[in-house]
N, C-alpha and C. Protein backbone atom coordinates (compact mmCIF):
# COMPACT_ATOMS: atom_id res chain seq x y z
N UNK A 1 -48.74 -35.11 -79.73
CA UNK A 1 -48.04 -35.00 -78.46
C UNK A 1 -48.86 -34.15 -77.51
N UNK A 2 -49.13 -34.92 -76.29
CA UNK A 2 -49.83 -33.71 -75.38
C UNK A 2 -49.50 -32.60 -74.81
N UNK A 3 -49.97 -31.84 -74.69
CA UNK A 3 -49.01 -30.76 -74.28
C UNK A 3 -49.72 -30.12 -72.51
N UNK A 4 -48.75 -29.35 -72.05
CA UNK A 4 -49.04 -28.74 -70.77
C UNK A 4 -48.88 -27.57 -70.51
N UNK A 5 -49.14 -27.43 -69.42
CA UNK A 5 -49.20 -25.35 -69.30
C UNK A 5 -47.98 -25.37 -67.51
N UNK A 6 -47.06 -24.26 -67.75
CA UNK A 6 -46.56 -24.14 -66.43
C UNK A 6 -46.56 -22.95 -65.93
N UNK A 7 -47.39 -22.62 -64.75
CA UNK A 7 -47.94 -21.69 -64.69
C UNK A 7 -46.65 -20.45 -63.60
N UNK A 8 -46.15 -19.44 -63.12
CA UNK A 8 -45.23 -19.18 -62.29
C UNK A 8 -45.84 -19.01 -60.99
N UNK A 9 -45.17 -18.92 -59.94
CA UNK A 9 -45.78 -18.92 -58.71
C UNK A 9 -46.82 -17.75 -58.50
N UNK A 10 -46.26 -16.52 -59.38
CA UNK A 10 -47.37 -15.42 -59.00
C UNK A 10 -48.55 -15.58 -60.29
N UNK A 11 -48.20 -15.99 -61.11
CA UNK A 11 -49.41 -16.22 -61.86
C UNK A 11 -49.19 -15.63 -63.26
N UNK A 12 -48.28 -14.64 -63.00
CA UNK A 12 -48.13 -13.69 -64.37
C UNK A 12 -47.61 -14.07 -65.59
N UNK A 13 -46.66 -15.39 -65.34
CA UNK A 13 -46.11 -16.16 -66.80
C UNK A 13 -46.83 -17.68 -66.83
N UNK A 14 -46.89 -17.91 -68.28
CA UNK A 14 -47.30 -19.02 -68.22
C UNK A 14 -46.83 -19.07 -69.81
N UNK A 15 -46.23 -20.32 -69.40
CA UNK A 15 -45.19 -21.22 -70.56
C UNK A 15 -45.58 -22.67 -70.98
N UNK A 16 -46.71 -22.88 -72.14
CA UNK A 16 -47.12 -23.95 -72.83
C UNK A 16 -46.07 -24.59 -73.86
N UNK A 17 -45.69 -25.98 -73.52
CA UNK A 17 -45.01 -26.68 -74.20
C UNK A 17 -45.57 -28.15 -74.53
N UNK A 18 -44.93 -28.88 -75.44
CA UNK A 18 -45.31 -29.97 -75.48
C UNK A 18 -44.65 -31.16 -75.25
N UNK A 19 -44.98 -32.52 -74.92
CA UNK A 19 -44.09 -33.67 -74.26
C UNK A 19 -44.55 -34.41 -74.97
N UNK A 20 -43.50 -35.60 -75.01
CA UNK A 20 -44.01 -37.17 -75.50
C UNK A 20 -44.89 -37.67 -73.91
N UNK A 21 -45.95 -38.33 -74.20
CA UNK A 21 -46.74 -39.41 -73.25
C UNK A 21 -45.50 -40.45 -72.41
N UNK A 22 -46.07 -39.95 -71.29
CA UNK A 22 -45.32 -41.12 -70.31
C UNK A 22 -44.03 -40.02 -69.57
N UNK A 23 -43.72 -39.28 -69.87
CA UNK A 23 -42.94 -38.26 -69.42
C UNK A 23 -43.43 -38.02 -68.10
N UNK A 24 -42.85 -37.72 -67.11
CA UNK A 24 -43.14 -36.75 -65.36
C UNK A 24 -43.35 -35.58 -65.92
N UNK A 25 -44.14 -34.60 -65.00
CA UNK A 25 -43.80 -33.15 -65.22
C UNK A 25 -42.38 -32.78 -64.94
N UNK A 26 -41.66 -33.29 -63.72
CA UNK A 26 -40.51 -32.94 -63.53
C UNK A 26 -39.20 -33.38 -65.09
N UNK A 27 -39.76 -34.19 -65.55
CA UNK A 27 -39.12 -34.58 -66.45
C UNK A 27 -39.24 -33.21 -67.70
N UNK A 28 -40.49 -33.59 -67.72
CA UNK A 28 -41.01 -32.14 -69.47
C UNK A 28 -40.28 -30.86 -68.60
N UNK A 29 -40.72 -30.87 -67.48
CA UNK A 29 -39.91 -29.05 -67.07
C UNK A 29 -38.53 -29.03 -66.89
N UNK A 30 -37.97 -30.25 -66.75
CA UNK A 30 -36.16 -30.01 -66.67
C UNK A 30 -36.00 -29.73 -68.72
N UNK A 31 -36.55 -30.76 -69.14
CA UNK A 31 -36.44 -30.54 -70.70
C UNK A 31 -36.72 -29.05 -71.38
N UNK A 32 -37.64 -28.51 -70.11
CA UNK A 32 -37.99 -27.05 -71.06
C UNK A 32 -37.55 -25.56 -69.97
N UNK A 33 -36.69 -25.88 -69.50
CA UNK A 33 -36.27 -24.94 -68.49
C UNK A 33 -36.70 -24.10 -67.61
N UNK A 34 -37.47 -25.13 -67.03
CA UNK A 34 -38.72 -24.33 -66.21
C UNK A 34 -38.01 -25.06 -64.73
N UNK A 35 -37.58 -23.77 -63.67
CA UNK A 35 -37.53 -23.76 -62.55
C UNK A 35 -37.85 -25.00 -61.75
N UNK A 36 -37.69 -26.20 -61.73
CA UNK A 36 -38.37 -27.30 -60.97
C UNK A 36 -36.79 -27.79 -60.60
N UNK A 37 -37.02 -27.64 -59.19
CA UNK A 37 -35.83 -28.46 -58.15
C UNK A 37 -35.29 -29.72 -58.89
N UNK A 38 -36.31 -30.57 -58.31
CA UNK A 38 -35.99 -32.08 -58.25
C UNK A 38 -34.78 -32.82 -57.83
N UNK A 39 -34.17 -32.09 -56.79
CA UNK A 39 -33.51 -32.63 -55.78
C UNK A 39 -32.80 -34.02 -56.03
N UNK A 40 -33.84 -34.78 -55.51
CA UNK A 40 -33.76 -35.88 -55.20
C UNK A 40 -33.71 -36.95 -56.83
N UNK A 41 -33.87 -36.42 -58.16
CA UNK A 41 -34.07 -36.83 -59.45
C UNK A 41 -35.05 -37.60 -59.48
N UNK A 42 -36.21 -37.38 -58.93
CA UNK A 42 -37.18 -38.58 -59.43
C UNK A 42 -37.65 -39.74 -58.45
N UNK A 43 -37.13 -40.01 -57.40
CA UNK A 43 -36.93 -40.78 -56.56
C UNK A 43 -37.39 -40.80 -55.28
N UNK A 44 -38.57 -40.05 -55.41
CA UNK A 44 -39.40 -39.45 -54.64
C UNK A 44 -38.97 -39.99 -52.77
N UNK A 45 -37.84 -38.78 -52.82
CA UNK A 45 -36.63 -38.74 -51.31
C UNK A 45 -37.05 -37.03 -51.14
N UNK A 46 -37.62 -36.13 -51.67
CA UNK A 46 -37.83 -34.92 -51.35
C UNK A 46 -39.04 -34.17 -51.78
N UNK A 47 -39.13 -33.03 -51.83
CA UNK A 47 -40.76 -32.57 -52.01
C UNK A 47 -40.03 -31.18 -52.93
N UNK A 48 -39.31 -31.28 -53.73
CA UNK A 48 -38.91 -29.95 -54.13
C UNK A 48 -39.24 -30.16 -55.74
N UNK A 49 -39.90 -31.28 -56.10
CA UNK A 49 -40.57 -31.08 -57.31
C UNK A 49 -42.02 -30.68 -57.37
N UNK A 50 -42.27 -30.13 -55.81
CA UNK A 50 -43.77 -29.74 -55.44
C UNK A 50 -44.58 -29.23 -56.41
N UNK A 51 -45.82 -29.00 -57.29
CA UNK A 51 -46.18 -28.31 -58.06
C UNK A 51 -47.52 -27.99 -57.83
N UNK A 52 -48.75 -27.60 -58.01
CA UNK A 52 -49.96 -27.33 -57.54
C UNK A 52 -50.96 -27.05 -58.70
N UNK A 53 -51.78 -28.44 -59.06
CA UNK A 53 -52.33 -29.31 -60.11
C UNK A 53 -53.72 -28.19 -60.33
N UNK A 54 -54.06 -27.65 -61.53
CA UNK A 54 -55.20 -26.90 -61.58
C UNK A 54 -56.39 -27.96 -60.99
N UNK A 55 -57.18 -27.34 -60.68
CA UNK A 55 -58.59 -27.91 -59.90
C UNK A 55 -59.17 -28.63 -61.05
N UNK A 56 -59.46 -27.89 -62.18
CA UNK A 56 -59.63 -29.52 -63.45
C UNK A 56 -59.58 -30.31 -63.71
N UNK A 57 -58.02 -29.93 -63.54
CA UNK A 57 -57.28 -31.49 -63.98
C UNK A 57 -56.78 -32.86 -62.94
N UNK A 58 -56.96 -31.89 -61.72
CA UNK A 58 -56.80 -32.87 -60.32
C UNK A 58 -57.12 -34.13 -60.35
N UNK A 59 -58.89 -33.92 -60.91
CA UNK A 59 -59.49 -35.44 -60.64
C UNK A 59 -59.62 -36.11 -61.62
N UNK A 60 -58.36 -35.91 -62.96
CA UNK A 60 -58.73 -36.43 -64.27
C UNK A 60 -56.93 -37.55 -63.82
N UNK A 61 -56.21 -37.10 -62.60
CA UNK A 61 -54.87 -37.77 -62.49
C UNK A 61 -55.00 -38.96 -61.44
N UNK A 62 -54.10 -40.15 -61.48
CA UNK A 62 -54.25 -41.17 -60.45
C UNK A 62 -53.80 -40.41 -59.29
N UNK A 63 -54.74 -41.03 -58.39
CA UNK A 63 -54.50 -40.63 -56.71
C UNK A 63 -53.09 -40.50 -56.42
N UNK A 64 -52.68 -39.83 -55.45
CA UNK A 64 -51.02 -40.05 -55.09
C UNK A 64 -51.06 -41.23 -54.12
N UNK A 65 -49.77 -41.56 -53.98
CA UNK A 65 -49.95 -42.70 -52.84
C UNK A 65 -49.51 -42.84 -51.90
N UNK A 66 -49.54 -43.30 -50.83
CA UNK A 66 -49.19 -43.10 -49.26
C UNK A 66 -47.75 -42.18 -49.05
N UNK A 67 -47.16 -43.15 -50.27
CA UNK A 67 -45.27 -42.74 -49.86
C UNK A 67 -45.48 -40.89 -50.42
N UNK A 68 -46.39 -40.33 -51.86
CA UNK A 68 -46.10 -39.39 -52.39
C UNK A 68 -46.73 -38.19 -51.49
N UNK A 69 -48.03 -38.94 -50.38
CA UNK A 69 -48.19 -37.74 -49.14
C UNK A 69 -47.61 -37.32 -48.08
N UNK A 70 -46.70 -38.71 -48.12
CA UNK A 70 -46.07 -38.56 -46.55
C UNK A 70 -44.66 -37.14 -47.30
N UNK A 71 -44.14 -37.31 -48.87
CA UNK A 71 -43.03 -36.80 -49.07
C UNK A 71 -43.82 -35.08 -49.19
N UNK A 72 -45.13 -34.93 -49.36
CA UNK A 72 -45.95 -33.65 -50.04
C UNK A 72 -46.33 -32.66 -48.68
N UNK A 73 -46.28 -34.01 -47.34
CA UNK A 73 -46.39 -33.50 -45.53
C UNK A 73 -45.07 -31.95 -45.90
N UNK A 74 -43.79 -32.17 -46.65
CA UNK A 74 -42.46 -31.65 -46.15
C UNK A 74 -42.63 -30.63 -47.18
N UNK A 75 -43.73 -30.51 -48.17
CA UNK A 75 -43.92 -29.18 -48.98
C UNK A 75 -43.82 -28.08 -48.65
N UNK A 76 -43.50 -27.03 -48.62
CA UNK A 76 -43.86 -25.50 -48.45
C UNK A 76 -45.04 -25.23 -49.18
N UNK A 77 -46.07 -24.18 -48.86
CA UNK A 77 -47.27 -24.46 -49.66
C UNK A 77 -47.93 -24.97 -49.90
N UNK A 78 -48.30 -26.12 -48.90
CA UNK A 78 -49.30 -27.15 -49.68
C UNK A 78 -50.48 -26.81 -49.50
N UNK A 79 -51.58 -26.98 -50.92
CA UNK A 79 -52.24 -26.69 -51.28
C UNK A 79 -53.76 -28.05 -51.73
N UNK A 80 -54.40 -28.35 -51.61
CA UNK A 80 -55.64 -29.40 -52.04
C UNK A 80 -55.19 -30.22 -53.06
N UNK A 81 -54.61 -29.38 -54.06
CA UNK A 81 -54.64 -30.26 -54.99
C UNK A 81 -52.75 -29.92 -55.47
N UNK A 82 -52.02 -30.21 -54.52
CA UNK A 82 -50.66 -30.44 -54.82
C UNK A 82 -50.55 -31.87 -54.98
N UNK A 83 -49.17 -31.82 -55.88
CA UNK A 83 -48.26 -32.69 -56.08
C UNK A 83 -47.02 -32.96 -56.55
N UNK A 84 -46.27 -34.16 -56.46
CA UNK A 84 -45.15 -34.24 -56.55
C UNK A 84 -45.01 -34.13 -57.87
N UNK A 85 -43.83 -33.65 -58.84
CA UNK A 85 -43.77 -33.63 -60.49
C UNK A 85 -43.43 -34.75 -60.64
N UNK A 86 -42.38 -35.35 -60.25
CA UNK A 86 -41.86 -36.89 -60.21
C UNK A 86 -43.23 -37.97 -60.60
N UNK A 87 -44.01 -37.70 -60.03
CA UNK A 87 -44.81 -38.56 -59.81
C UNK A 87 -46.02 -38.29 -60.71
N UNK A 88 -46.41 -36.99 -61.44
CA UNK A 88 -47.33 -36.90 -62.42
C UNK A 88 -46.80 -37.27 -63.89
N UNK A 89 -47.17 -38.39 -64.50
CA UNK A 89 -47.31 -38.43 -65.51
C UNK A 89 -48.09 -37.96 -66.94
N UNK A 90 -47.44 -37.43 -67.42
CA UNK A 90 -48.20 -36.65 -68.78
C UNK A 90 -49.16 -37.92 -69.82
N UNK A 91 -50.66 -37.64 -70.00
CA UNK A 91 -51.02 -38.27 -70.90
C UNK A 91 -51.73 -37.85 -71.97
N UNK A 92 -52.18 -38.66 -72.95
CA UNK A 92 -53.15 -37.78 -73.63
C UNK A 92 -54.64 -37.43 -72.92
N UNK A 93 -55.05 -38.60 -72.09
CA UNK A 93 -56.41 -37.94 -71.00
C UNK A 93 -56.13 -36.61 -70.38
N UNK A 94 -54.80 -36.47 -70.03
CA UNK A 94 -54.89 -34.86 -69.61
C UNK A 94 -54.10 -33.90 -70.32
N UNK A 95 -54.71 -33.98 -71.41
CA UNK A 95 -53.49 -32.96 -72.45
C UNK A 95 -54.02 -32.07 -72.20
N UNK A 96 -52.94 -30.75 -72.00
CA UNK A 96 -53.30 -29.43 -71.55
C UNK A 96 -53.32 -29.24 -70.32
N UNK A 97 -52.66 -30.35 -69.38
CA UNK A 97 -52.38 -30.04 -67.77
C UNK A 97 -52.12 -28.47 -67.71
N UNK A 98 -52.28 -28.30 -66.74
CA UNK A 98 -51.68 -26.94 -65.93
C UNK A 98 -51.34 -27.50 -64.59
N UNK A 99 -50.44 -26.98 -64.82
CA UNK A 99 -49.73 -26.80 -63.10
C UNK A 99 -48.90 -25.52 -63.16
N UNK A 100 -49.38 -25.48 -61.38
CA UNK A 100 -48.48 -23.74 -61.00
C UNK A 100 -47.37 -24.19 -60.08
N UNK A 101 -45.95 -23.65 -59.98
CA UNK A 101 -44.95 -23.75 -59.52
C UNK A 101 -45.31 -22.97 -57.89
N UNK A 102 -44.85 -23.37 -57.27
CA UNK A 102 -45.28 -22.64 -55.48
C UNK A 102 -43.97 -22.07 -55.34
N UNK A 103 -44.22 -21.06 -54.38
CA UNK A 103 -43.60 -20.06 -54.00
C UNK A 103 -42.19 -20.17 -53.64
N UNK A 104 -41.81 -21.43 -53.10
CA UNK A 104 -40.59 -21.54 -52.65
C UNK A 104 -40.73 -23.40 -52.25
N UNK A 105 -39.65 -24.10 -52.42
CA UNK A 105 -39.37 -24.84 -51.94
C UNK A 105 -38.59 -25.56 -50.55
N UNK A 106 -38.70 -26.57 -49.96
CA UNK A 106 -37.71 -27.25 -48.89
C UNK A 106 -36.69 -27.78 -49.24
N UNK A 107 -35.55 -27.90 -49.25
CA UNK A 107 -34.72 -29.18 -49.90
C UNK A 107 -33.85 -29.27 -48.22
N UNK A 108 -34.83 -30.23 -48.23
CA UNK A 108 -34.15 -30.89 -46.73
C UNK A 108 -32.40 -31.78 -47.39
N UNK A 109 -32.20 -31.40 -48.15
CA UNK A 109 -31.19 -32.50 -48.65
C UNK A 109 -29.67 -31.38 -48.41
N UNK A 110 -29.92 -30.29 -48.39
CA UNK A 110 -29.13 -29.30 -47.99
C UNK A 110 -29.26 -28.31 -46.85
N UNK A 111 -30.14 -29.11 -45.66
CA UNK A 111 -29.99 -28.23 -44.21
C UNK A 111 -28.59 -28.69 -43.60
């Protein structure tokens, strides 16, 4: 099973767990009680599963796609190599992801 790293917004915790393949991050971090919004469940309608992809592993993941930049525009924090959790899938090519949680989220779904 591959596993991943979730890093906290300031940097100081970091919580390695492991997932079955094919899982979202938003998915493995609701399963392991790690702070991730996800608003919208998956359905990429919000940016509050925002997460911010180590520089490593960035260019080892498929590109995001038009719809996952226009939703990543409404991020707080965005960063080079952000992305939506919804939308990263866990594999064995990137076992040992890291991603860091950002500072705060938008949830336009409750202004």
């Amino acid at each position: 099973m591959p596993r991943m790293i979730f890093v906290s917004a300031d940097g100081q915790t970091r919580k390695e767990v492991t997932a079955k393949a094919g899982e979202s991050v938003l998915e493995i971090a609701h399963d392991n009680d790690i702070d991730i919004e996800g608003v919208c469940e998956g359905s990429m309608a919000c940016s509050t599963c925002h997460v911010i992809v180590d520089k490593t592993f960035y260019a080892k993941l498929p590109k995001p796609s038009q719809d996952e930049e226009d939703m990543l525009d409404l991020a707080f924090g965005l960063r080079p190599t952000s992305r939506l959790g919804c939308q990263l899938v866990l594999t064995d090519e990137v076992d040992g992801l890291v991603v860091r949680l950002p500072g705060a989220t938008v949830n336009m779904m409750d202004v």
